[in-house]
N, C-alpha and C. Protein backbone atom coordinates (compact mmCIF):
# COMPACT_ATOMS: atom_id res chain seq x y z
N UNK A 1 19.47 -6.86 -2.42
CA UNK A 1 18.95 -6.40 -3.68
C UNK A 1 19.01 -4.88 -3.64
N UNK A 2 19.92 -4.29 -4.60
CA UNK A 2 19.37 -2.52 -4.11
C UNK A 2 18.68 -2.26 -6.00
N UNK A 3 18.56 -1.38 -5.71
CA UNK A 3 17.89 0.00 -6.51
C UNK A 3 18.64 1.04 -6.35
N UNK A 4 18.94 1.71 -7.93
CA UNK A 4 19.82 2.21 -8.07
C UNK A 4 18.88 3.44 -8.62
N UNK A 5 18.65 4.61 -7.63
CA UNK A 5 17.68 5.68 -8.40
C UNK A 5 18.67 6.72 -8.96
N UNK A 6 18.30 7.22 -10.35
CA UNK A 6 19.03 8.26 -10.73
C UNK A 6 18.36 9.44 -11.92
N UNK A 7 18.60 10.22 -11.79
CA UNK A 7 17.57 11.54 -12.77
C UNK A 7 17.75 10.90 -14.51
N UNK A 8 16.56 10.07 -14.46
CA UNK A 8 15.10 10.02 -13.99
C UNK A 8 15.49 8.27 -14.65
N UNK A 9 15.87 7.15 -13.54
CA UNK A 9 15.95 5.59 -14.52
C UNK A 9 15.96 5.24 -12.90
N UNK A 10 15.36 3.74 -13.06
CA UNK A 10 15.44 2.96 -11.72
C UNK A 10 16.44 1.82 -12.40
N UNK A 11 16.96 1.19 -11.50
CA UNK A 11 18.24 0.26 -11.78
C UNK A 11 18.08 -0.83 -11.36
N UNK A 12 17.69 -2.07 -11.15
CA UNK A 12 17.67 -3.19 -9.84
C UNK A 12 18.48 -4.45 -10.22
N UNK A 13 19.30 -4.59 -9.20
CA UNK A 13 20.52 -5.27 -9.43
C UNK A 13 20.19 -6.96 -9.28
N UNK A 14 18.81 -7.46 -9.80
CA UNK A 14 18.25 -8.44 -9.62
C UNK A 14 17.06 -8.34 -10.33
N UNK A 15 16.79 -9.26 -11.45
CA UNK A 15 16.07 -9.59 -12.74
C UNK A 15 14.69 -10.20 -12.65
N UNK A 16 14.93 -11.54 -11.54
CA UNK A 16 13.72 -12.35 -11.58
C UNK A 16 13.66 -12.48 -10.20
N UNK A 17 12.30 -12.78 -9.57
CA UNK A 17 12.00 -12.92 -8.38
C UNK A 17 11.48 -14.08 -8.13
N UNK A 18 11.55 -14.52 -6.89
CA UNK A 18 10.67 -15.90 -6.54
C UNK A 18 9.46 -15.28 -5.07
N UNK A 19 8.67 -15.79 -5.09
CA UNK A 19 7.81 -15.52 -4.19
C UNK A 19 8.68 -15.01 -2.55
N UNK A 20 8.46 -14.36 -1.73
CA UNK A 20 9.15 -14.22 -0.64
C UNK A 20 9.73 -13.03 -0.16
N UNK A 21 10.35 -13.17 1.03
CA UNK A 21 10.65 -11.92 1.66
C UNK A 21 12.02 -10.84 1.15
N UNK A 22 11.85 -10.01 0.47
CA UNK A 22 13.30 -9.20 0.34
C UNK A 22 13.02 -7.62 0.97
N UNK A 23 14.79 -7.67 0.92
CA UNK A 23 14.78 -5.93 1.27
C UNK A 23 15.44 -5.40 -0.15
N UNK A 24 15.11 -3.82 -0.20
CA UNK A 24 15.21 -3.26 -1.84
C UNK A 24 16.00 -2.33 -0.87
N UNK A 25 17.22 -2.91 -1.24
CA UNK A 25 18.21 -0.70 -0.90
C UNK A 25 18.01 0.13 -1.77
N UNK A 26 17.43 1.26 -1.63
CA UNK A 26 17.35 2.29 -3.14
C UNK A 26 18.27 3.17 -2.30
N UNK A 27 19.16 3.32 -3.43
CA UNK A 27 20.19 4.31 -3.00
C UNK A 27 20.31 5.57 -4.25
N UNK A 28 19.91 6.86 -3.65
CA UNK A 28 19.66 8.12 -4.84
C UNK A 28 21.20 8.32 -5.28
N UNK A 29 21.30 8.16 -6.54
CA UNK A 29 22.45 8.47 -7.11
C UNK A 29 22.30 9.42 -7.82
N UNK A 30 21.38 10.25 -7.96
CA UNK A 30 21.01 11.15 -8.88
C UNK A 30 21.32 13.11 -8.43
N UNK A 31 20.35 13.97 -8.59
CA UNK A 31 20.90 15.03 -8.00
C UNK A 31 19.24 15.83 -7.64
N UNK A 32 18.55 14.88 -7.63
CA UNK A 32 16.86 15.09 -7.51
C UNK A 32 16.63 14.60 -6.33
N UNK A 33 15.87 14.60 -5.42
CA UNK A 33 15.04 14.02 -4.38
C UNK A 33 14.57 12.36 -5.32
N UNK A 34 14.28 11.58 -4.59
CA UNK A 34 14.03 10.52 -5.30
C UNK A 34 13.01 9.57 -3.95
N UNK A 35 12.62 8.40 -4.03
CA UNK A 35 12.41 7.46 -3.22
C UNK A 35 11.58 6.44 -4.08
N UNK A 36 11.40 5.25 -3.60
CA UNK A 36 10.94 3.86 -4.32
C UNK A 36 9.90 3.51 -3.57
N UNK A 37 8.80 3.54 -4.77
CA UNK A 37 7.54 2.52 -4.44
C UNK A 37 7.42 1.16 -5.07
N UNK A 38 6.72 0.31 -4.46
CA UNK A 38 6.59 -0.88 -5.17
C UNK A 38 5.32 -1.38 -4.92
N UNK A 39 4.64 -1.33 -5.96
CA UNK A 39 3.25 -1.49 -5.46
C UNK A 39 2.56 -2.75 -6.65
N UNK A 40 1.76 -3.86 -6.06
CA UNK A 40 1.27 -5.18 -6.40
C UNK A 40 0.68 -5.85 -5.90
N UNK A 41 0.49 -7.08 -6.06
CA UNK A 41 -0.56 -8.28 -5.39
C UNK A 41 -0.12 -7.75 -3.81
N UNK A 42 1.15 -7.85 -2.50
CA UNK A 42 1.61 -8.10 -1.64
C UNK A 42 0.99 -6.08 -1.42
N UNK A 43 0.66 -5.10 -1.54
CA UNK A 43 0.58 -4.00 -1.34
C UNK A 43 1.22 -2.91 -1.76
N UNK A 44 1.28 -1.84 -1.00
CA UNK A 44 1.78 -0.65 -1.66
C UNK A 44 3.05 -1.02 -0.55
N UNK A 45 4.06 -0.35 -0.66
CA UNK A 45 5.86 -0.52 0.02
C UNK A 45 6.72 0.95 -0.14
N UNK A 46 6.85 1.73 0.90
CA UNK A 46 8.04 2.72 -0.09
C UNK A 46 8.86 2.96 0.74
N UNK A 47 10.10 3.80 0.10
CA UNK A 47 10.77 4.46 1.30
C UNK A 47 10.75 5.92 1.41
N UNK A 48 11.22 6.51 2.25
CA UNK A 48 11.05 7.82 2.53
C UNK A 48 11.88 8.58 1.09
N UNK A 49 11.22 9.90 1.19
CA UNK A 49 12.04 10.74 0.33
C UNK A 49 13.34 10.52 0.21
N UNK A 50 14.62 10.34 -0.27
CA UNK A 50 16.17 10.66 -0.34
C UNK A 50 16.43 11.56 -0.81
N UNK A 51 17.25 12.14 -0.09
CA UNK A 51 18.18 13.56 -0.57
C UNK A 51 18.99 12.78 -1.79
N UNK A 52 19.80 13.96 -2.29
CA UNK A 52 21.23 12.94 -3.52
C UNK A 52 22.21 12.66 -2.24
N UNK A 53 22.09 11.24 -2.75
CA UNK A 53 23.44 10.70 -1.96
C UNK A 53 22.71 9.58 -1.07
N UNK A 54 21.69 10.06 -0.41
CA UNK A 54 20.84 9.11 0.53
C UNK A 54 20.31 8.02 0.31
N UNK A 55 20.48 6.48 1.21
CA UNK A 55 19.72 5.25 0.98
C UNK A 55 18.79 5.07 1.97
N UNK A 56 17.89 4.05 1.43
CA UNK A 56 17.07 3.65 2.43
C UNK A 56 16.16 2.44 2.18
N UNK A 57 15.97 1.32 3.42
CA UNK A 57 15.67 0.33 2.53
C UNK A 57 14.28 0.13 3.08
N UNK A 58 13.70 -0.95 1.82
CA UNK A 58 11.83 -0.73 1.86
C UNK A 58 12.22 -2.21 2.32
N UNK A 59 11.22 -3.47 2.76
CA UNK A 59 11.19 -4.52 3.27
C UNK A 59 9.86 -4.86 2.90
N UNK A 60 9.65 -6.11 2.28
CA UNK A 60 8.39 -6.74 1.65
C UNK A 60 8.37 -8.06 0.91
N UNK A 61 7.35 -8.40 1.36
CA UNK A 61 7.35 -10.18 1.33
C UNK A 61 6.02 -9.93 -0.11
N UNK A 62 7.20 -10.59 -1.23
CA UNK A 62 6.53 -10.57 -2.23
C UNK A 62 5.31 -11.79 -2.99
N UNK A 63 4.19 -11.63 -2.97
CA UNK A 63 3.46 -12.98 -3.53
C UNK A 63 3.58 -13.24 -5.05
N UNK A 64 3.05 -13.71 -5.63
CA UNK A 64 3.18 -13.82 -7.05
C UNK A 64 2.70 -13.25 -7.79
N UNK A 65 2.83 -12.57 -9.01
CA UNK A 65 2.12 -11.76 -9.77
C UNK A 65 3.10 -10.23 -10.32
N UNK A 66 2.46 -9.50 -10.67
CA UNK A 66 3.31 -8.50 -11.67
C UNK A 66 3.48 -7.09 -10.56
N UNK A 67 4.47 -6.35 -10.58
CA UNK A 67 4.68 -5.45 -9.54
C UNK A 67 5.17 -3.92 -10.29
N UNK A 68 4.97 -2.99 -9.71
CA UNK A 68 4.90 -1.66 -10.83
C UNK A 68 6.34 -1.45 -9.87
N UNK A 69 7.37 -0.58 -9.83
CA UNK A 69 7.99 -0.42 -8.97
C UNK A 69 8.63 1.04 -9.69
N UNK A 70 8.01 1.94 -8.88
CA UNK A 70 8.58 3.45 -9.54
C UNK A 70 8.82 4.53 -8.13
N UNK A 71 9.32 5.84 -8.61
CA UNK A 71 9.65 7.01 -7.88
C UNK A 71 8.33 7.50 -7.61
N UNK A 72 7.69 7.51 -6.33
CA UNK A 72 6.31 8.54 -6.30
C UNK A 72 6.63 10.18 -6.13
N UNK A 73 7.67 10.45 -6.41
CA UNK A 73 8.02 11.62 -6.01
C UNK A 73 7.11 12.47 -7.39
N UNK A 74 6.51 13.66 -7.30
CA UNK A 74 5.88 14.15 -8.47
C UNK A 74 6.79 14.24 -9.55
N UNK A 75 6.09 14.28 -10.70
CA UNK A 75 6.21 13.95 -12.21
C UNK A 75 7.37 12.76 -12.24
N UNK A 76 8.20 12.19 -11.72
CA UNK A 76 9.08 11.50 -12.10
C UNK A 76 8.87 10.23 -12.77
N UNK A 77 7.89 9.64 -12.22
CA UNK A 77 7.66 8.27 -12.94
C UNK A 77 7.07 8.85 -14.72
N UNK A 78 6.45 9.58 -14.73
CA UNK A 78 6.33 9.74 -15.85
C UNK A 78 7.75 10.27 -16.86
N UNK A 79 9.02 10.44 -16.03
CA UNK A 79 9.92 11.24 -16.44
C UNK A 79 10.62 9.87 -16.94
N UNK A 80 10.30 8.73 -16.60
CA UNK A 80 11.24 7.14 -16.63
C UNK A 80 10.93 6.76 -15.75
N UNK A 81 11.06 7.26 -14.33
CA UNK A 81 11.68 6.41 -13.09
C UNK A 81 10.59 5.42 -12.75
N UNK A 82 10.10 4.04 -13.77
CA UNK A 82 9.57 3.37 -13.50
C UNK A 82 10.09 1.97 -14.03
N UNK A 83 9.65 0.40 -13.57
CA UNK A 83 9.76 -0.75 -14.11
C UNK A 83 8.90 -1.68 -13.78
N UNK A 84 8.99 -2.78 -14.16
CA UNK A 84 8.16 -3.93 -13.66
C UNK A 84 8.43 -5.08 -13.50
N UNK A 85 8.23 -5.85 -12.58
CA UNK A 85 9.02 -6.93 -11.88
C UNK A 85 7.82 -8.15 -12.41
N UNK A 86 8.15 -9.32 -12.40
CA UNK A 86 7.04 -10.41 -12.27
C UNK A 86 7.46 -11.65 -10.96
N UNK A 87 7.04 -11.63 -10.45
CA UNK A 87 7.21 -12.59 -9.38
C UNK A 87 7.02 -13.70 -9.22
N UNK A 88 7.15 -15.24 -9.65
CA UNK A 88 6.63 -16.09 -9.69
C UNK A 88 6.28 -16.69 -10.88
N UNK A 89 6.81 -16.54 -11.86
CA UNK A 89 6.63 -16.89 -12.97
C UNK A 89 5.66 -15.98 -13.97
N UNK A 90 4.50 -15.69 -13.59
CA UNK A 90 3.32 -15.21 -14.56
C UNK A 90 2.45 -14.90 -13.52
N UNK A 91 1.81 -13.60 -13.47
CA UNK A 91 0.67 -13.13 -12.66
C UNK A 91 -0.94 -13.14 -12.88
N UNK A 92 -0.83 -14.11 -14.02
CA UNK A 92 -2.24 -14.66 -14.65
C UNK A 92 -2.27 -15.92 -14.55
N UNK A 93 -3.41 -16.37 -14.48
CA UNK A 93 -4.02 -18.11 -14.65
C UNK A 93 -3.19 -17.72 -16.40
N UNK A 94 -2.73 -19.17 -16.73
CA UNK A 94 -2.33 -19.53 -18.38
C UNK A 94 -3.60 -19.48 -19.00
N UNK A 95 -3.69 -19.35 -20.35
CA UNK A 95 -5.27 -18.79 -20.54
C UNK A 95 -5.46 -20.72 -20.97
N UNK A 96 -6.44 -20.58 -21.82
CA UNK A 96 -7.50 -21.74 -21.47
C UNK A 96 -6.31 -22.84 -22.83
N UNK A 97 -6.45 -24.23 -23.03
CA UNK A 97 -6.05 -24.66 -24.27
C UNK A 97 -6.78 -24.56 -25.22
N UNK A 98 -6.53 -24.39 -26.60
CA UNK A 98 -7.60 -24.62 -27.54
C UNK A 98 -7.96 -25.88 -27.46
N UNK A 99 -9.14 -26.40 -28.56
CA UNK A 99 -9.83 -27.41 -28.44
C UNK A 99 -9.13 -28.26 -29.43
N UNK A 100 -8.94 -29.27 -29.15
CA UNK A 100 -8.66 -30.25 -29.88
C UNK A 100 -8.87 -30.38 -31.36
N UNK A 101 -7.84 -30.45 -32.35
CA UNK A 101 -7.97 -30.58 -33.74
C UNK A 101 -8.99 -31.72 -34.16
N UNK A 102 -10.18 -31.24 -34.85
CA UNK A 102 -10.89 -32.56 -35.42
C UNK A 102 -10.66 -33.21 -36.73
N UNK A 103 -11.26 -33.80 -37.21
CA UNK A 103 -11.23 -34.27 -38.83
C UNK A 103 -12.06 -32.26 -39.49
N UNK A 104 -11.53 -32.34 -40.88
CA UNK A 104 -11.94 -30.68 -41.37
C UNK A 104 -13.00 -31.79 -41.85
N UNK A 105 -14.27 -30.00 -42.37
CA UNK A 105 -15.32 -30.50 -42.84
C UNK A 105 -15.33 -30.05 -44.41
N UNK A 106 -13.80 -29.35 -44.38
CA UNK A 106 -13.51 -29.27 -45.96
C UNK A 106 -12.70 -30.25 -46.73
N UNK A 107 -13.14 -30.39 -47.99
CA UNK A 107 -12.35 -31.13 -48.78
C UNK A 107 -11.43 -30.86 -49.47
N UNK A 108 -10.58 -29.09 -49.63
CA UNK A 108 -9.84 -28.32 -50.12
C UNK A 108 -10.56 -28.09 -51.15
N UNK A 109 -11.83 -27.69 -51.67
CA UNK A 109 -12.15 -26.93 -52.29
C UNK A 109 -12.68 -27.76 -53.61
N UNK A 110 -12.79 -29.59 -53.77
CA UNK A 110 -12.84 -30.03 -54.85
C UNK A 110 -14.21 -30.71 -54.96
């Protein structure tokens, strides 16, 4: 799976996740210092600073639920360099069902 960092967009060459162990290559394609956090249910994950040109890979066993995955390098995530992954389908309990349709206690109005 890599990550494709570049002034200022994260890239990830893989859409949906299933619970479990991956490695993230972030490789700086950009001309900024860059590096990748991924932080969620499973913890915080990063890799070291990259020069332009430099890769380096983060390793993390993902559980289920929603994952922020951005540049901690200053101002950048606010510049773009952020996304969000979901792992496992949905990182919430499904909310509750409504209650069952009864007979109405209106008669349409007659």
């Amino acid at each position: 799976m890599t990550a494709d960092l570049t002034d200022f967009h994260i890239a990830l060459s893989q859409k949906s996740f299933a619970p479990g162990a991956y490695a993230f290559v972030a490789k700086n394609d950009g001309h900024h210092e860059h590096a990748l956090e991924i932080e969620g249910p499973s913890g915080e994950n990063r890799t070291r600073t990259l020069a332009p040109g430099a890769s380096d890979t983060v390793r993390v066993t993902l559980k289920s639920g929603t994952y922020e995955i951005y540049c901690p390098v200053d101002g950048h995530e606010d510049l773009g360099m952020k996304t969000e992954i979901t792992v496992g389908g949905a990182g919430a309990p499904p909310p509750a069902s409504p209650a069952p349709a009864g007979p109405s206690d209106s008669d349409g109005g007659y």
